[in-house]
N, C-alpha and C. Protein backbone atom coordinates (compact mmCIF):
# COMPACT_ATOMS: atom_id res chain seq x y z
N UNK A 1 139.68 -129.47 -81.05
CA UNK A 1 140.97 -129.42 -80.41
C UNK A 1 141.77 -130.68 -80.72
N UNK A 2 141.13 -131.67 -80.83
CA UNK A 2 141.98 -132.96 -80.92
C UNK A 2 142.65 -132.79 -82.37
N UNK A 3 142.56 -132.42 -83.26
CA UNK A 3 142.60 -132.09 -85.00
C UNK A 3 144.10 -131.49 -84.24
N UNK A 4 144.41 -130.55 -83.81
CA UNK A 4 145.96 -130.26 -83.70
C UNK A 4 146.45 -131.33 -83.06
N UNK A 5 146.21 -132.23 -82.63
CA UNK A 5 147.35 -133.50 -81.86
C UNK A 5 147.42 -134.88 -82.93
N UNK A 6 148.61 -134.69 -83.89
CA UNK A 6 148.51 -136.24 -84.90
C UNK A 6 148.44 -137.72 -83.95
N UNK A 7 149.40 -137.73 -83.36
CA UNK A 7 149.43 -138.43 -82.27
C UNK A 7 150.30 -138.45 -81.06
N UNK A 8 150.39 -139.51 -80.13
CA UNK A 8 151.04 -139.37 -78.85
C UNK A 8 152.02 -140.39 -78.58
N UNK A 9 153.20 -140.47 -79.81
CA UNK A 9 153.60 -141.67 -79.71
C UNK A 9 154.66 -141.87 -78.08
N UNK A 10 154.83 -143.34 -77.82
CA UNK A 10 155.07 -143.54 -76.33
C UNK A 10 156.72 -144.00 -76.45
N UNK A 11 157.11 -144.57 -75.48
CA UNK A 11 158.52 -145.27 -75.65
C UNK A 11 159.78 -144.12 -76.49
N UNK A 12 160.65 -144.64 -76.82
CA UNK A 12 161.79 -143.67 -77.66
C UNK A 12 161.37 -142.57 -78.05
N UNK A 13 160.15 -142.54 -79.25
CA UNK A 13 160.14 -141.67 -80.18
C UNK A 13 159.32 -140.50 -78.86
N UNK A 14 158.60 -140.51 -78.03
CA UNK A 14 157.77 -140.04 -76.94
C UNK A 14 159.18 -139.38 -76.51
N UNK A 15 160.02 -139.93 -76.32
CA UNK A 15 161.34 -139.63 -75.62
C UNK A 15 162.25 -138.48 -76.25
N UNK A 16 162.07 -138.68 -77.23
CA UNK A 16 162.45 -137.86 -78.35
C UNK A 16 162.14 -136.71 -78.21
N UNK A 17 160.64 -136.57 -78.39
CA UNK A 17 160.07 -135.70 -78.46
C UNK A 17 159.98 -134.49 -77.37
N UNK A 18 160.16 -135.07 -76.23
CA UNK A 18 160.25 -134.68 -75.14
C UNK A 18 161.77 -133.65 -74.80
N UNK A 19 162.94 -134.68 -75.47
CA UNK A 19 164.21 -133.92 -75.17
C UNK A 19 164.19 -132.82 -76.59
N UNK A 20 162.70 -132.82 -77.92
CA UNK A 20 163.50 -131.33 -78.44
C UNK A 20 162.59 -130.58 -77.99
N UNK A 21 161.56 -130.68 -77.18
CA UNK A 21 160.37 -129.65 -76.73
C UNK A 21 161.78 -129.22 -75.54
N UNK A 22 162.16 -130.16 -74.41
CA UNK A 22 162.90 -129.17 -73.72
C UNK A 22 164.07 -128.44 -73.91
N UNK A 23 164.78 -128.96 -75.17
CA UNK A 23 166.16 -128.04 -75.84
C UNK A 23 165.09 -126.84 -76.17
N UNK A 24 164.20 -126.62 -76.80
CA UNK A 24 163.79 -125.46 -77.48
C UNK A 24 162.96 -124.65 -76.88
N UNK A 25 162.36 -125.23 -76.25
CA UNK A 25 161.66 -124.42 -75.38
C UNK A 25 162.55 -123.59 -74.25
N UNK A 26 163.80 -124.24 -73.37
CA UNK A 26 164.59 -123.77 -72.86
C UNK A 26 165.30 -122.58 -73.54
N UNK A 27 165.88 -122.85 -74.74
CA UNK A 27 166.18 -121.76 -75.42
C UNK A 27 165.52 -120.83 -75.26
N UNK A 28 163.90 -120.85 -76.32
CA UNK A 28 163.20 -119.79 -75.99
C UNK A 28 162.78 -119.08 -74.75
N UNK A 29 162.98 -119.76 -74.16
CA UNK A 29 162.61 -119.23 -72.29
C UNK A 29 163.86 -118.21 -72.43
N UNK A 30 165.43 -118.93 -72.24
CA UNK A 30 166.41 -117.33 -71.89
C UNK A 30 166.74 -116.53 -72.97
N UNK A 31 166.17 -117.07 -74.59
CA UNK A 31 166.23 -115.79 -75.52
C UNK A 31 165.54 -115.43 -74.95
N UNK A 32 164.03 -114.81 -74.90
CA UNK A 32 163.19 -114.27 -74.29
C UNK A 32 163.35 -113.51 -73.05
N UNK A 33 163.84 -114.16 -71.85
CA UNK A 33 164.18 -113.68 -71.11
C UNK A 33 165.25 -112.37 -71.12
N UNK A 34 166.44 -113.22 -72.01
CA UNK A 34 167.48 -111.74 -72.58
C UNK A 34 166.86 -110.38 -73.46
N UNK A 35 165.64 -110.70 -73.96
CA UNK A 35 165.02 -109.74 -75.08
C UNK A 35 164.54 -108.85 -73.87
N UNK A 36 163.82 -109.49 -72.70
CA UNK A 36 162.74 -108.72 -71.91
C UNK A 36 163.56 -107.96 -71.16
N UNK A 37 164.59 -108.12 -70.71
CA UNK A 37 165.62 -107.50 -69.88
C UNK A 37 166.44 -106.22 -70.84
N UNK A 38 166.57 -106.56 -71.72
CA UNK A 38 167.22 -105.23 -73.09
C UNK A 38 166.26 -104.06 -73.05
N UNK A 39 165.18 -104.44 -73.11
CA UNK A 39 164.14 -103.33 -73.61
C UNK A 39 163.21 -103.78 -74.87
N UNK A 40 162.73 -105.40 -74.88
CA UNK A 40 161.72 -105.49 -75.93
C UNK A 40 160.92 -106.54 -75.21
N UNK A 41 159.76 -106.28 -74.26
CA UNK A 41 159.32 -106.43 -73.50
C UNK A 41 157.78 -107.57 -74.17
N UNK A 42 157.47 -106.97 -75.25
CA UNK A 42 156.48 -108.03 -76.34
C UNK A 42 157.08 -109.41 -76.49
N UNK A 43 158.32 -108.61 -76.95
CA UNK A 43 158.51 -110.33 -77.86
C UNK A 43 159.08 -110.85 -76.61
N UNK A 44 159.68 -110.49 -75.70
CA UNK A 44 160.40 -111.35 -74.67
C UNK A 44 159.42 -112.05 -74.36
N UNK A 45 158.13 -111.38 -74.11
CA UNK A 45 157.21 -112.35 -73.23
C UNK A 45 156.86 -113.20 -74.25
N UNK A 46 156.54 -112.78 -75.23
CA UNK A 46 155.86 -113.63 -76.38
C UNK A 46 157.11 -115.32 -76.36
N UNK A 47 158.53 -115.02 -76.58
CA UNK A 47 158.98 -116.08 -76.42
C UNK A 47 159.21 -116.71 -74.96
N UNK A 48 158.76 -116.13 -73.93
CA UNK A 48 159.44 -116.81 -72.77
C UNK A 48 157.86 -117.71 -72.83
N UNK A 49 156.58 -117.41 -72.79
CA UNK A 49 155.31 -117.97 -72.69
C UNK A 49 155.24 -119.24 -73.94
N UNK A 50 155.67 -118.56 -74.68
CA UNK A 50 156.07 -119.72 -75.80
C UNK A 50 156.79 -120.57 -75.38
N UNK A 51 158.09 -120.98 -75.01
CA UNK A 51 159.52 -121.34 -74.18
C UNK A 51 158.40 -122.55 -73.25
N UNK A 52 157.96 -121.94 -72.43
CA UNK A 52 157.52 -122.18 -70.92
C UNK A 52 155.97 -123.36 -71.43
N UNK A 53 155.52 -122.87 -72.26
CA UNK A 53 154.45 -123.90 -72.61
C UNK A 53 154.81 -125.29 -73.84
N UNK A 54 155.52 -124.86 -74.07
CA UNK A 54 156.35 -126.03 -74.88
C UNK A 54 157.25 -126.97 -74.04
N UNK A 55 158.18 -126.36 -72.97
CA UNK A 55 158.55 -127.09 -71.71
C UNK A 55 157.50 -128.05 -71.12
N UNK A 56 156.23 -127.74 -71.09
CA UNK A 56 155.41 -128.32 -70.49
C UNK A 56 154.57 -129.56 -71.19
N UNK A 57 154.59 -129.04 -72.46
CA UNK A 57 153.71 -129.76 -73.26
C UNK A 57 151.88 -129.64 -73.31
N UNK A 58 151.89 -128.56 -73.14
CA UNK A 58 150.42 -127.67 -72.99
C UNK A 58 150.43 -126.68 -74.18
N UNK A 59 149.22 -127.23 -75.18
CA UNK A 59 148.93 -126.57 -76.19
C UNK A 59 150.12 -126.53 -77.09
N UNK A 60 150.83 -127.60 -77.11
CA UNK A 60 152.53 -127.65 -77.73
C UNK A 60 152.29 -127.36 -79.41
N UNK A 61 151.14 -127.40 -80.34
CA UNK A 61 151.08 -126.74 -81.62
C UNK A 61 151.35 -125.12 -81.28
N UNK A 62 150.62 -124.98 -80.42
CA UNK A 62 150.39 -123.10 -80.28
C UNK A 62 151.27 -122.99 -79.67
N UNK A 63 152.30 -123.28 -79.25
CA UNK A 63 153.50 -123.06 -78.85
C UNK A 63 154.18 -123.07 -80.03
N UNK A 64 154.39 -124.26 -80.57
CA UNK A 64 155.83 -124.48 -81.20
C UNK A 64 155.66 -122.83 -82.66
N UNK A 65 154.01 -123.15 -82.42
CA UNK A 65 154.25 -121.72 -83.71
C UNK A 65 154.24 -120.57 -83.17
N UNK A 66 153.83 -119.60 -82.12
CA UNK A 66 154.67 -118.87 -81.34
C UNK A 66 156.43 -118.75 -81.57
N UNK A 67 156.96 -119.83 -81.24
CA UNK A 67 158.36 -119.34 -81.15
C UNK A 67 158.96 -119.97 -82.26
N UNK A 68 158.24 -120.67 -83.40
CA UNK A 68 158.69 -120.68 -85.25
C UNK A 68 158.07 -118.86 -85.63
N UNK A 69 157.18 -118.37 -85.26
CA UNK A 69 156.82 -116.92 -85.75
C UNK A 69 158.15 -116.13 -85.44
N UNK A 70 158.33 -116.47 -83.82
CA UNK A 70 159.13 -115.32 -83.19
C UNK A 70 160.58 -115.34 -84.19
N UNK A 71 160.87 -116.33 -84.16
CA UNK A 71 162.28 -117.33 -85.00
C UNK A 71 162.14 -116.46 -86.05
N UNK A 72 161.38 -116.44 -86.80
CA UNK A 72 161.08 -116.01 -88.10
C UNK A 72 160.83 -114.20 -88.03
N UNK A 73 160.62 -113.97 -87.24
CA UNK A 73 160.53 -112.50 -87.17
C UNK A 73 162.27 -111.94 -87.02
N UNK A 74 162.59 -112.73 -86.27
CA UNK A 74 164.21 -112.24 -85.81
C UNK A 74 165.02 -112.50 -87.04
N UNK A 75 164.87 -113.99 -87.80
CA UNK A 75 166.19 -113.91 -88.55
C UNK A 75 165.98 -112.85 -89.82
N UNK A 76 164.63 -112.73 -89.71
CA UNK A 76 164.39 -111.59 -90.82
C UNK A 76 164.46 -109.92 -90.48
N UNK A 77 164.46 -109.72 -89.19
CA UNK A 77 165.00 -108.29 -88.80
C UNK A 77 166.85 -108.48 -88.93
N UNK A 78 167.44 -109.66 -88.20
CA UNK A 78 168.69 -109.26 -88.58
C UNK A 78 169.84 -109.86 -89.17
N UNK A 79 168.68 -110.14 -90.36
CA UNK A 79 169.00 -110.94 -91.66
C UNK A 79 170.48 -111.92 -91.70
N UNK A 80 170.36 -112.53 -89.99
CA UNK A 80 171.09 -113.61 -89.90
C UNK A 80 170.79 -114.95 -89.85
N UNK A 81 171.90 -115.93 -90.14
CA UNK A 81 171.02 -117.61 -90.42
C UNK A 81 171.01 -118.10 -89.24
N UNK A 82 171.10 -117.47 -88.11
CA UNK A 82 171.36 -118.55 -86.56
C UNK A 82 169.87 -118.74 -86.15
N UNK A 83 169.08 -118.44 -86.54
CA UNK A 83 167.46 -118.59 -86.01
C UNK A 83 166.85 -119.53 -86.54
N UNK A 84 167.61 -120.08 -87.58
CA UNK A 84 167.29 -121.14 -88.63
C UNK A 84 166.76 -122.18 -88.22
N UNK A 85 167.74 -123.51 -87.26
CA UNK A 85 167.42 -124.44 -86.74
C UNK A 85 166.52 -124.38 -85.79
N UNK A 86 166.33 -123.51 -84.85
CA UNK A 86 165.01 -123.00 -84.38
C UNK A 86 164.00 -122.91 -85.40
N UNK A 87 164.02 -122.34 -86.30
CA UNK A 87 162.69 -122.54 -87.12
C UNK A 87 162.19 -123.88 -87.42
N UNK A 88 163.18 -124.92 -88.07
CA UNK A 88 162.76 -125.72 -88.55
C UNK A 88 162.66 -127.08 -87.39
N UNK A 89 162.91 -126.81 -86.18
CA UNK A 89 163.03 -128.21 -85.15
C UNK A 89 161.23 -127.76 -84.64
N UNK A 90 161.16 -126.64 -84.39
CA UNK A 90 159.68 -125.80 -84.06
C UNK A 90 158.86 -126.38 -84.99
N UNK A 91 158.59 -125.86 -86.01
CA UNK A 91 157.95 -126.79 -87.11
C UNK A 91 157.96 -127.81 -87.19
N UNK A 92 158.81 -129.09 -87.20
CA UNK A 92 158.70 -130.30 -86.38
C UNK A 92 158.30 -130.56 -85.37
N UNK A 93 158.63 -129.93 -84.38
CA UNK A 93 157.18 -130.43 -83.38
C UNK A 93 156.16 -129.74 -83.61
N UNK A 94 155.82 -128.88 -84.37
CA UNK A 94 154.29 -127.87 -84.36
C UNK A 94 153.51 -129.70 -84.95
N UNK A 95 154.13 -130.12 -86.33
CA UNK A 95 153.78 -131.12 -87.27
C UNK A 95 153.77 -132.59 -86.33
N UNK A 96 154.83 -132.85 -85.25
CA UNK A 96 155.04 -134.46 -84.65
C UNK A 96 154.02 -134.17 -83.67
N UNK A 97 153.62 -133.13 -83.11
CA UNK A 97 153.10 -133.42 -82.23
C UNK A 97 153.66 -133.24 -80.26
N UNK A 98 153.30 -133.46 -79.31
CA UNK A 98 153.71 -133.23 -78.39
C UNK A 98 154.38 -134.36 -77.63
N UNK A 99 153.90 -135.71 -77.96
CA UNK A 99 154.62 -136.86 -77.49
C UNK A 99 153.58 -137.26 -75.92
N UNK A 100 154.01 -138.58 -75.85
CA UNK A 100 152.56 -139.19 -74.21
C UNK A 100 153.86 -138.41 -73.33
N UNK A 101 154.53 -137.41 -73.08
CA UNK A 101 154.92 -137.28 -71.92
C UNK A 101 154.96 -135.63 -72.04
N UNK A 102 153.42 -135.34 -72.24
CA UNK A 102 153.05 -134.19 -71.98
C UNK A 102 152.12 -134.02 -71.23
N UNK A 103 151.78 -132.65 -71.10
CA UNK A 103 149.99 -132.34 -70.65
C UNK A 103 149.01 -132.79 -71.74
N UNK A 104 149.36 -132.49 -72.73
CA UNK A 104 148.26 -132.57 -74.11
C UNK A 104 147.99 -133.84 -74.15
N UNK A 105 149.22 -134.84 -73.93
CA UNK A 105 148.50 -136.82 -74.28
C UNK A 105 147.85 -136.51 -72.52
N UNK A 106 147.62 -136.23 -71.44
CA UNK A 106 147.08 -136.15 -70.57
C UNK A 106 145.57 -135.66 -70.70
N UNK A 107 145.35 -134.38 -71.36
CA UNK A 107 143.71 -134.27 -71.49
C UNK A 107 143.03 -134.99 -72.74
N UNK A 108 144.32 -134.88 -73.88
CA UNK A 108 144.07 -135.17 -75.16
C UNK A 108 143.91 -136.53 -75.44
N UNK A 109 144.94 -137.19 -74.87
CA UNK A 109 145.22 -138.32 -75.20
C UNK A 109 144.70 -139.56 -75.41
N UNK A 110 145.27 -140.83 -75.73
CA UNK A 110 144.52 -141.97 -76.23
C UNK A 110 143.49 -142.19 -75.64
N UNK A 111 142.14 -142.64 -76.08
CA UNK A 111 140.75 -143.05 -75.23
C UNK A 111 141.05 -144.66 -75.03
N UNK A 112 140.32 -145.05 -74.03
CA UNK A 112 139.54 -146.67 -74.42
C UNK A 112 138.39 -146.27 -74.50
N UNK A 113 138.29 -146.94 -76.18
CA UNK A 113 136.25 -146.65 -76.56
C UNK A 113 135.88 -148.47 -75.79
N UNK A 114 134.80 -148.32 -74.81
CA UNK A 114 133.83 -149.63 -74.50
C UNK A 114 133.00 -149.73 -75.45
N UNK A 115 132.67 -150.72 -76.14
CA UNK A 115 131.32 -150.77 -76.89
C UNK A 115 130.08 -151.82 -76.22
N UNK A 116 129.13 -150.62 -75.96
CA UNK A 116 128.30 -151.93 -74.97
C UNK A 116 127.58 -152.79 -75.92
N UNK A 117 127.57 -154.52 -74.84
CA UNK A 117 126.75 -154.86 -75.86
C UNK A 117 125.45 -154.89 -76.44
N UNK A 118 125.12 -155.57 -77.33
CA UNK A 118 123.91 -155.13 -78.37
C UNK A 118 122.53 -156.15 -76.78
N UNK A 119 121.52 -155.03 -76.75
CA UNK A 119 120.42 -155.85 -75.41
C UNK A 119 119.96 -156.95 -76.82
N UNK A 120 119.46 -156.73 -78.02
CA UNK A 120 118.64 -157.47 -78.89
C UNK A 120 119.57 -158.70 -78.55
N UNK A 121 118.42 -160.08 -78.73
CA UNK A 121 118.76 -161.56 -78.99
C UNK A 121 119.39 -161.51 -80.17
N UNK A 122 120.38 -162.23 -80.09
CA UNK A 122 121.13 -163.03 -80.94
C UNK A 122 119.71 -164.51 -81.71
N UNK A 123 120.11 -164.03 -83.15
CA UNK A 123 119.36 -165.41 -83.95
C UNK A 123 119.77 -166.62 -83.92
């Protein structure tokens, strides 16, 4: 599990990261929401669960590719370019990572390794 988290950077770039998980994830929450209410009840959920766990920062790889799939399913059913920047900000965080102001730097996150010391005498 740790292999999907590059790292958890803190300060600005943490900050960063944080305001495009909640632009996009928000998105995906009321696309989704508008899909489930029309009559396409899969993908709505598929993006609102997507949306909603990327808001959070829980499992934020398997999120961000969830709603880069969903992205990618839509602009190719209606072979328009507005799904675009959604694809590619998704993919950026699938790749940056979730940032320390998630759940994931919470279970995942930085260790302190102790190294005990050695019992053998010193020569």
């Amino acid at each position: 599990m740790l292999r999907l988290f590059s790292t958890f950077p803190g300060g600005g770039p943490g900050l960063g990261l944080l305001l495009l998980r909640g632009v996009v994830g928000g998105a995906s929450v009321l696309l989704g929401w508008s899909r489930f209410t029309e009559g396409s009840p899969f993908f709505g959920t598929l993006s609102i669960v997507g949306g909603a766990l990327l808001l959070c920062g829980f499992v934020t790889p398997l999120a961000a590719a969830m709603i880069c799939l969903d992205a990618s399913r839509m602009a190719i059913s209606t072979a328009k370019w507005t799904p675009l920047p959604v694809i590619f900000v998704a993919a950026a965080i699938f790749l940056l990572g979730p940032g320390s102001i998630s759940i994931d730097a919470r279970l995942f996150g930085r260790r302190e390794i102790i190294i005990p010391r050695s019992s053998r005498p010193r020569d």
